[in-house]
PDB file of N, CA and C in Angstrom:
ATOM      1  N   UNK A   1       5.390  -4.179 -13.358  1.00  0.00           N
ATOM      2  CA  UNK A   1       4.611  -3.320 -12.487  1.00  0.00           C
ATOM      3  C   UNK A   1       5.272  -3.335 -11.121  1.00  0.00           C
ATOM      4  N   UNK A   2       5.606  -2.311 -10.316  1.00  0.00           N
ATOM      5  CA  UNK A   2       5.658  -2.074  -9.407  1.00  0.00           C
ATOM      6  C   UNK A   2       4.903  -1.425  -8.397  1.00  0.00           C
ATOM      7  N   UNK A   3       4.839  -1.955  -6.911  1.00  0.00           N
ATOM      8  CA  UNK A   3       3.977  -1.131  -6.042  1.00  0.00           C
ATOM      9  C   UNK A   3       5.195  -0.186  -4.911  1.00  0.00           C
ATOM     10  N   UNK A   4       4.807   0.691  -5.174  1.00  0.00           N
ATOM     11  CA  UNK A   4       5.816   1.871  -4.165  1.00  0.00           C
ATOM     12  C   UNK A   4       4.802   2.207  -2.856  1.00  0.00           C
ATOM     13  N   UNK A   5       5.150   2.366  -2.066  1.00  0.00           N
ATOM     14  CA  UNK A   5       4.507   2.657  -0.430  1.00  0.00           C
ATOM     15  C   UNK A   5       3.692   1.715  -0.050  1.00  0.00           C
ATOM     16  N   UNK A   6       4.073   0.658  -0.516  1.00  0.00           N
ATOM     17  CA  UNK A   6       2.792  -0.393   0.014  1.00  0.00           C
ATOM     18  C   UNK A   6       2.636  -0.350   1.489  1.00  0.00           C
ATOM     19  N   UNK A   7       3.456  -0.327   2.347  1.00  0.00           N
ATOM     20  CA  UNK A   7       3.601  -0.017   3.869  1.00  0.00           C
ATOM     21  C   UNK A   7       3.759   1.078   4.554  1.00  0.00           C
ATOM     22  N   UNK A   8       3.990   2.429   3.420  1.00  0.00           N
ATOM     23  CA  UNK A   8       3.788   3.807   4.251  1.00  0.00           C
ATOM     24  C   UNK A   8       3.070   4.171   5.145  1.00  0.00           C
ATOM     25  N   UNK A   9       1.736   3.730   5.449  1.00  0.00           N
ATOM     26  CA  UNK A   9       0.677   4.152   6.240  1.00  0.00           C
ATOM     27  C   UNK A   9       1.206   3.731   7.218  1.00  0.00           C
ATOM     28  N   UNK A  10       1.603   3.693   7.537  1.00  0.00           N
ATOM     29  CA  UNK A  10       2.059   3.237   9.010  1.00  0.00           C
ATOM     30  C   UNK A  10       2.992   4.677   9.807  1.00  0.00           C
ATOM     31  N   UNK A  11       3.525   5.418   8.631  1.00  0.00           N
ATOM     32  CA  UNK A  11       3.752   6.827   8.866  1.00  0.00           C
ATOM     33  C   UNK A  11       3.235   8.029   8.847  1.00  0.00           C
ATOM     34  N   UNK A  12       1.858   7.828   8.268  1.00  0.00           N
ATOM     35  CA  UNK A  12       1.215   8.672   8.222  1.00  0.00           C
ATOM     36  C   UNK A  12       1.339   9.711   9.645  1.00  0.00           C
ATOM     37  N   UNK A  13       1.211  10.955   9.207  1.00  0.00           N
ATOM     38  CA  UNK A  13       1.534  11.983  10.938  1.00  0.00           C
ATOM     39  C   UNK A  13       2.883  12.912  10.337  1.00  0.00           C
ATOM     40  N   UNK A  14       4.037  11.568   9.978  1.00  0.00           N
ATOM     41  CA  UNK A  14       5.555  11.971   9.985  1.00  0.00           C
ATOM     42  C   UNK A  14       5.628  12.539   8.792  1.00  0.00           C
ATOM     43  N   UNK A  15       4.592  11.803   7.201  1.00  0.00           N
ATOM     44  CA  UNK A  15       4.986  12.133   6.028  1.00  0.00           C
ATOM     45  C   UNK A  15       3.376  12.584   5.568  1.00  0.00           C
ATOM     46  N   UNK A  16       3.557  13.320   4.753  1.00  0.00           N
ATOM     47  CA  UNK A  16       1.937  13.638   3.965  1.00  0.00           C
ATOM     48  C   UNK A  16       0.968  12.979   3.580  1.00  0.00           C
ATOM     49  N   UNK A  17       0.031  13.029   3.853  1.00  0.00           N
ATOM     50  CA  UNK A  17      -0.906  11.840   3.095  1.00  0.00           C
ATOM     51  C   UNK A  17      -0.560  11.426   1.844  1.00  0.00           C
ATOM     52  N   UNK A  18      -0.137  12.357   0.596  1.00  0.00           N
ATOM     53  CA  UNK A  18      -0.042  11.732  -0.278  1.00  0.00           C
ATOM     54  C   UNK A  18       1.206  11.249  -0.765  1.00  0.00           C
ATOM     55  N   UNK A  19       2.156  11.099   0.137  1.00  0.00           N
ATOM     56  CA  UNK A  19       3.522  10.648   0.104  1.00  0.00           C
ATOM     57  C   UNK A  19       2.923   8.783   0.614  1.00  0.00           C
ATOM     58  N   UNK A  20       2.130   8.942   1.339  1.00  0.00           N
ATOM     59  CA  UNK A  20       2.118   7.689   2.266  1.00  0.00           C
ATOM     60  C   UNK A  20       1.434   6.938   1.162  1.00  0.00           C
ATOM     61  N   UNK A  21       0.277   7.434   0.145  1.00  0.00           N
ATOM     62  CA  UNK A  21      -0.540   6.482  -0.382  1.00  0.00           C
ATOM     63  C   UNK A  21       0.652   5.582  -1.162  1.00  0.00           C
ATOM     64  N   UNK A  22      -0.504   4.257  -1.448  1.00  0.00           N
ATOM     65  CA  UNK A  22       0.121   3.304  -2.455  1.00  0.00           C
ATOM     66  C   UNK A  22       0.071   3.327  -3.809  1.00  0.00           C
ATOM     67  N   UNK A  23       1.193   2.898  -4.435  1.00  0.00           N
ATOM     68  CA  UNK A  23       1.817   3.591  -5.810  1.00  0.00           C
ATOM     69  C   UNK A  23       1.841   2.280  -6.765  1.00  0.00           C
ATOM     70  N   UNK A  24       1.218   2.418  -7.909  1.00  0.00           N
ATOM     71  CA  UNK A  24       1.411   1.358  -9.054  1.00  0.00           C
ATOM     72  C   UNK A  24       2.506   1.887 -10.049  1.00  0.00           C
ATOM     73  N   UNK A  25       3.780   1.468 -10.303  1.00  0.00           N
ATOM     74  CA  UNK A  25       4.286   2.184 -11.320  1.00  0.00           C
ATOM     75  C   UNK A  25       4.356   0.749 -12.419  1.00  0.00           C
ATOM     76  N   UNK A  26       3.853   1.483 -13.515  1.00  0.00           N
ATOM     77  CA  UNK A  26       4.016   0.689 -15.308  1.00  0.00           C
ATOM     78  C   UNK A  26       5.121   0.657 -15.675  1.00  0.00           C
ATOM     79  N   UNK A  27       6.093  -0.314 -15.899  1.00  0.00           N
ATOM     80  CA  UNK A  27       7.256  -0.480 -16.730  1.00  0.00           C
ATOM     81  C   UNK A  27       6.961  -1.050 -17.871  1.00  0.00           C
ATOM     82  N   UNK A  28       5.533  -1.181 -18.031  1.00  0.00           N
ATOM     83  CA  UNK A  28       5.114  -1.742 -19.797  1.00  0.00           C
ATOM     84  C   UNK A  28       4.127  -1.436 -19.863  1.00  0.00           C
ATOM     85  N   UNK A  29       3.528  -0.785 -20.954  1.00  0.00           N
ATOM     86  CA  UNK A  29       2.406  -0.459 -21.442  1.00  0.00           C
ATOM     87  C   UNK A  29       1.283  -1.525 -21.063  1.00  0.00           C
ATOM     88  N   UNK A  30       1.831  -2.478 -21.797  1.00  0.00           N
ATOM     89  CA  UNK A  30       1.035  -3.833 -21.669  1.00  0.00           C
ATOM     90  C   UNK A  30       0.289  -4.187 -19.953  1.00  0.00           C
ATOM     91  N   UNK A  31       1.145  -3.302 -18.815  1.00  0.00           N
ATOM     92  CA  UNK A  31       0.294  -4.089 -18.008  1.00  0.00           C
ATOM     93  C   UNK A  31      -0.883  -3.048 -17.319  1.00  0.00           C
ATOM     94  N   UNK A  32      -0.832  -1.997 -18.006  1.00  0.00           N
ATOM     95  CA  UNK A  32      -2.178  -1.233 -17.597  1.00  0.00           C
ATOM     96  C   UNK A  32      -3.128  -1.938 -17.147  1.00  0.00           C
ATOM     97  N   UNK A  33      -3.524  -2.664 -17.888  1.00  0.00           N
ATOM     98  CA  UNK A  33      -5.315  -3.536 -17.498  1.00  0.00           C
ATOM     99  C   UNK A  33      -5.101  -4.055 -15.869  1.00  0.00           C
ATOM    100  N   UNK A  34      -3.898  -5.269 -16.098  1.00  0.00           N
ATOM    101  CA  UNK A  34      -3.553  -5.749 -14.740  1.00  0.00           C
ATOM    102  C   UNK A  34      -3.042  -4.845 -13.468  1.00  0.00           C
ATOM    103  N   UNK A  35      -2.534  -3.726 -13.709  1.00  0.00           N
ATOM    104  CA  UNK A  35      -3.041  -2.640 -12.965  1.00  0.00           C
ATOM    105  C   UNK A  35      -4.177  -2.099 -12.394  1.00  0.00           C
ATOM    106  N   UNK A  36      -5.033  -1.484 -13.310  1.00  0.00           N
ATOM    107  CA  UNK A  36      -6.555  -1.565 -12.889  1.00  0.00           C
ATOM    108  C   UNK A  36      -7.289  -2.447 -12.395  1.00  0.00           C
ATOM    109  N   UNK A  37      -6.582  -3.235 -12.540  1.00  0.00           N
ATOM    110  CA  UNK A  37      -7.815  -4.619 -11.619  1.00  0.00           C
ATOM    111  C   UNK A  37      -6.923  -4.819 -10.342  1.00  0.00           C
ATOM    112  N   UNK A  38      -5.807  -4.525 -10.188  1.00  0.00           N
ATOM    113  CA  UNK A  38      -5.004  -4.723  -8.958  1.00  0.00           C
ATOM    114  C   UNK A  38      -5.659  -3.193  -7.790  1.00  0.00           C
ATOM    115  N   UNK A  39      -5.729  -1.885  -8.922  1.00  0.00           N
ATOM    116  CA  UNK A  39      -6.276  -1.088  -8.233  1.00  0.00           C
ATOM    117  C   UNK A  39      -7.760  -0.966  -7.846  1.00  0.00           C
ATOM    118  N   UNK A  40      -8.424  -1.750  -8.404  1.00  0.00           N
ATOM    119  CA  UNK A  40     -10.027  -2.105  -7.989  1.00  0.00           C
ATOM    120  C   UNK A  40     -10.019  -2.771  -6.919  1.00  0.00           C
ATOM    121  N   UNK A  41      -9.536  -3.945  -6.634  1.00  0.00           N
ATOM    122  CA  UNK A  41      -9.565  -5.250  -5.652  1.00  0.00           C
ATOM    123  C   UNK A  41      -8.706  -3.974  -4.076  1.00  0.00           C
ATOM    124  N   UNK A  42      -7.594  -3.673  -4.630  1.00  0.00           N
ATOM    125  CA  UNK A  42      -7.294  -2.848  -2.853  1.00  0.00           C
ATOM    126  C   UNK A  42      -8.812  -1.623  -2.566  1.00  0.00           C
ATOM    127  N   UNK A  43      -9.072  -0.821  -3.759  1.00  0.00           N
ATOM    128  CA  UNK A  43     -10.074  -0.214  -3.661  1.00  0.00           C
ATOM    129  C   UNK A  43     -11.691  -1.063  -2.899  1.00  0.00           C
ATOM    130  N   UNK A  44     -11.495  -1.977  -3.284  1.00  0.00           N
ATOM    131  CA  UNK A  44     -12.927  -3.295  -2.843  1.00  0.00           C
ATOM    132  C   UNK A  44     -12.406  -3.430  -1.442  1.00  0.00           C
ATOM    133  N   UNK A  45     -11.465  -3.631  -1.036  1.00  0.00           N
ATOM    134  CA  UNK A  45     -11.086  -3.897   0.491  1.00  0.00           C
ATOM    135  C   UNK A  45     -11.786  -2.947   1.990  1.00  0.00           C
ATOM    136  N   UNK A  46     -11.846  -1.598   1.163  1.00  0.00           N
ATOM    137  CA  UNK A  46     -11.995  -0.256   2.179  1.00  0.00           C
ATOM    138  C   UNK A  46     -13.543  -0.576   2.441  1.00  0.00           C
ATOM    139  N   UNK A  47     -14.261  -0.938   1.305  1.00  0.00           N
ATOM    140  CA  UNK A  47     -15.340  -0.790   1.071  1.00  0.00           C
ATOM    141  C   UNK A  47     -16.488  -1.355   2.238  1.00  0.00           C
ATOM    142  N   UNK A  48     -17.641  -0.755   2.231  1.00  0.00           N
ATOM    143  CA  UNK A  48     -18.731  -1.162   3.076  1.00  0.00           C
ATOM    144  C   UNK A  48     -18.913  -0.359   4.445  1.00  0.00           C
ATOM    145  N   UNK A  49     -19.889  -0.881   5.296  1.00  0.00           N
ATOM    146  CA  UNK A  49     -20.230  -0.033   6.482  1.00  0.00           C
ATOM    147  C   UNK A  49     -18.914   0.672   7.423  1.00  0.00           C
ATOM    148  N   UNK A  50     -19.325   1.565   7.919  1.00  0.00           N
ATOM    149  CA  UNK A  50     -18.109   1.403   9.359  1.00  0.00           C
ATOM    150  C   UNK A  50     -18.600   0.582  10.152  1.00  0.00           C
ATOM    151  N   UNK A  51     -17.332  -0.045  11.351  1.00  0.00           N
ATOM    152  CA  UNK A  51     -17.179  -1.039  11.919  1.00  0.00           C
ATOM    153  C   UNK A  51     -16.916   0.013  13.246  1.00  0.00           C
ATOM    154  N   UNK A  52     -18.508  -0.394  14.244  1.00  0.00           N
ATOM    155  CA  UNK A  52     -18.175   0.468  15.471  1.00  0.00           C
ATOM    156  C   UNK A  52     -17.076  -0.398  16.491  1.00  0.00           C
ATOM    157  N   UNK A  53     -16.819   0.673  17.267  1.00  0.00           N
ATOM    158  CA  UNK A  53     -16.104  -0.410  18.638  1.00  0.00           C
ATOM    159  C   UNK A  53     -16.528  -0.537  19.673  1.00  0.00           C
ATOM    160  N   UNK A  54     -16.257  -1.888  20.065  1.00  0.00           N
ATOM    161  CA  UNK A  54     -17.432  -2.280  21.221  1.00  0.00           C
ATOM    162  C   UNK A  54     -16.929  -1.670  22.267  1.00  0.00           C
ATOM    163  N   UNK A  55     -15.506  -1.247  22.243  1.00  0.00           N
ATOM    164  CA  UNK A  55     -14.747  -0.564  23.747  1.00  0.00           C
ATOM    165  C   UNK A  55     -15.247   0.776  24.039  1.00  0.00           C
ATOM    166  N   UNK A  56     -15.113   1.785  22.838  1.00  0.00           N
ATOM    167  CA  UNK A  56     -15.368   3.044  22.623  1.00  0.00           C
ATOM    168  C   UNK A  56     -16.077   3.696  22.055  1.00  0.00           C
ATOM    169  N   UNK A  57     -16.994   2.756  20.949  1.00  0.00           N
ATOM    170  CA  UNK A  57     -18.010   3.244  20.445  1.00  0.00           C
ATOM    171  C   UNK A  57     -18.180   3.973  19.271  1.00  0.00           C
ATOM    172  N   UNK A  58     -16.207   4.388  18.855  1.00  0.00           N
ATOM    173  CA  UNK A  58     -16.285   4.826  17.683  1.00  0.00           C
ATOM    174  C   UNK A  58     -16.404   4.077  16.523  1.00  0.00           C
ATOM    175  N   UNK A  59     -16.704   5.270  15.114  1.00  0.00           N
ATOM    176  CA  UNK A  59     -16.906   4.385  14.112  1.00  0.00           C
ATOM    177  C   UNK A  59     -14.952   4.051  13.491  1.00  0.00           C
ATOM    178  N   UNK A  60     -14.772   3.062  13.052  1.00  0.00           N
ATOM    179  CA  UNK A  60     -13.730   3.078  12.265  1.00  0.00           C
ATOM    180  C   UNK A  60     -14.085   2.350  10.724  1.00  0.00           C
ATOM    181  N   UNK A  61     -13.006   2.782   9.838  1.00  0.00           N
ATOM    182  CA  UNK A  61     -12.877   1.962   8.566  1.00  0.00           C
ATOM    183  C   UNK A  61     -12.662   0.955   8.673  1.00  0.00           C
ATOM    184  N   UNK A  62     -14.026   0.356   7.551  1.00  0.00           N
ATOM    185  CA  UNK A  62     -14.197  -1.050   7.209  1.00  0.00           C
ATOM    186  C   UNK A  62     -12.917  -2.040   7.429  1.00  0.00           C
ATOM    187  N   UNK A  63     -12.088  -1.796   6.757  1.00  0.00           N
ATOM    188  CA  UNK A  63     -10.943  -2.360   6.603  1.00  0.00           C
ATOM    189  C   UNK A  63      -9.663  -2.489   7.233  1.00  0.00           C
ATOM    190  N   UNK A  64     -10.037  -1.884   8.697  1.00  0.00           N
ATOM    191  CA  UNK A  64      -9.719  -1.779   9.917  1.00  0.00           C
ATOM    192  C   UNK A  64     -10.085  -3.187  10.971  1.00  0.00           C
ATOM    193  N   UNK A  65      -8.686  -3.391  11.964  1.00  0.00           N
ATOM    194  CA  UNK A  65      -8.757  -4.804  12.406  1.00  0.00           C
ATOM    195  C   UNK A  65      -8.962  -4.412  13.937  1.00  0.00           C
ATOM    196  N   UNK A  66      -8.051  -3.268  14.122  1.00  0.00           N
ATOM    197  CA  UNK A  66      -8.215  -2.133  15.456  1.00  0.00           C
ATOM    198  C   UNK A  66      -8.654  -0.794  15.314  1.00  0.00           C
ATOM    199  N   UNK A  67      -9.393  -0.381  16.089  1.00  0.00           N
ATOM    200  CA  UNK A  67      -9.900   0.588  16.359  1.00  0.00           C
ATOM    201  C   UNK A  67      -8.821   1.983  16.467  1.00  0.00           C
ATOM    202  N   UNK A  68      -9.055   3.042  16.082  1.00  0.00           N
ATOM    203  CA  UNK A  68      -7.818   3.960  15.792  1.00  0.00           C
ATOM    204  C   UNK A  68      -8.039   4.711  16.753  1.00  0.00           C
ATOM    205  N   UNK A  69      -9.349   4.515  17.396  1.00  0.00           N
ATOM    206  CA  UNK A  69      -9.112   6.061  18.921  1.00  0.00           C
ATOM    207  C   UNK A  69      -8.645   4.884  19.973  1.00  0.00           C
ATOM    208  N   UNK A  70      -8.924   3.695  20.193  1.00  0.00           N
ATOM    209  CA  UNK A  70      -8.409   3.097  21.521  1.00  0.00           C
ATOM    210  C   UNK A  70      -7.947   2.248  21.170  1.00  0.00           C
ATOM    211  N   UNK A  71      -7.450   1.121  20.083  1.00  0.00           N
ATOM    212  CA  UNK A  71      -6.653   0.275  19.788  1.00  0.00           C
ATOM    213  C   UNK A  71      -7.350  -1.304  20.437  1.00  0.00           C
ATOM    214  N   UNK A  72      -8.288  -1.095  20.550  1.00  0.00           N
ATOM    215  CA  UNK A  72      -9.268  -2.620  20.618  1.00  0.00           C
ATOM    216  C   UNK A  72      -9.614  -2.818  19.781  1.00  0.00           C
ATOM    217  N   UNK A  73      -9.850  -4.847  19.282  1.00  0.00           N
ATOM    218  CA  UNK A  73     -10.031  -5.208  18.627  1.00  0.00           C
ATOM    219  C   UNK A  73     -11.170  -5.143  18.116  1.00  0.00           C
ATOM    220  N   UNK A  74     -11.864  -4.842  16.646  1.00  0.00           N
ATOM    221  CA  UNK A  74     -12.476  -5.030  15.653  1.00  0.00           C
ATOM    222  C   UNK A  74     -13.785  -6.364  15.793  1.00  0.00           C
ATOM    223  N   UNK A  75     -15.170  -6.246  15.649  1.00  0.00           N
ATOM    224  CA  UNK A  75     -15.827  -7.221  15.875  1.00  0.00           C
ATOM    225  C   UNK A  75     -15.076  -7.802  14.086  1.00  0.00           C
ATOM    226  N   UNK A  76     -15.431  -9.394  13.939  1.00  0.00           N
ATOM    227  CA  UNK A  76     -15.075  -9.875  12.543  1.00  0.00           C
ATOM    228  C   UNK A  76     -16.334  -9.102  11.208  1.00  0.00           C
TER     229      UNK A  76
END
């Protein structure tokens, strides 16, 4: 199994959204399952409330450490 764009997002703007997402590629049948559970657990990460910011007030994604309109830190 391979993961392709694991670090693209970081370009997002320059390349397409769906160039940037992260990529599972199967080189064996056999590891489908362990795939799907690799793609559940990053999927479980995003998950839950938004996380406002105490600087600016916006909402950002859960799974966010900084804030994407002003770049302050994230309550835990």
């Amino acid at each position: 199994m391979r993961v392709l764009n694991a670090n693209a997002a970081g370009a997002l703007g320059e390349i397409p959204v769906d160039a940037a997402a992260p990529q599972l590629w199967l080189e064996e049948p056999r590891d489908e399952e362990r795939a799907r559970r690799a793609l559940e657990e990053f999927r479980a990460q995003g998950a839950g409330p938004p996380r406002r910011c105490p600087a600016c007030g916006e909402d950002n994604p859960p799974a966010f450490d900084l804030c994407w309109k002003c770049g302050a830190a994230l309550p835990g």
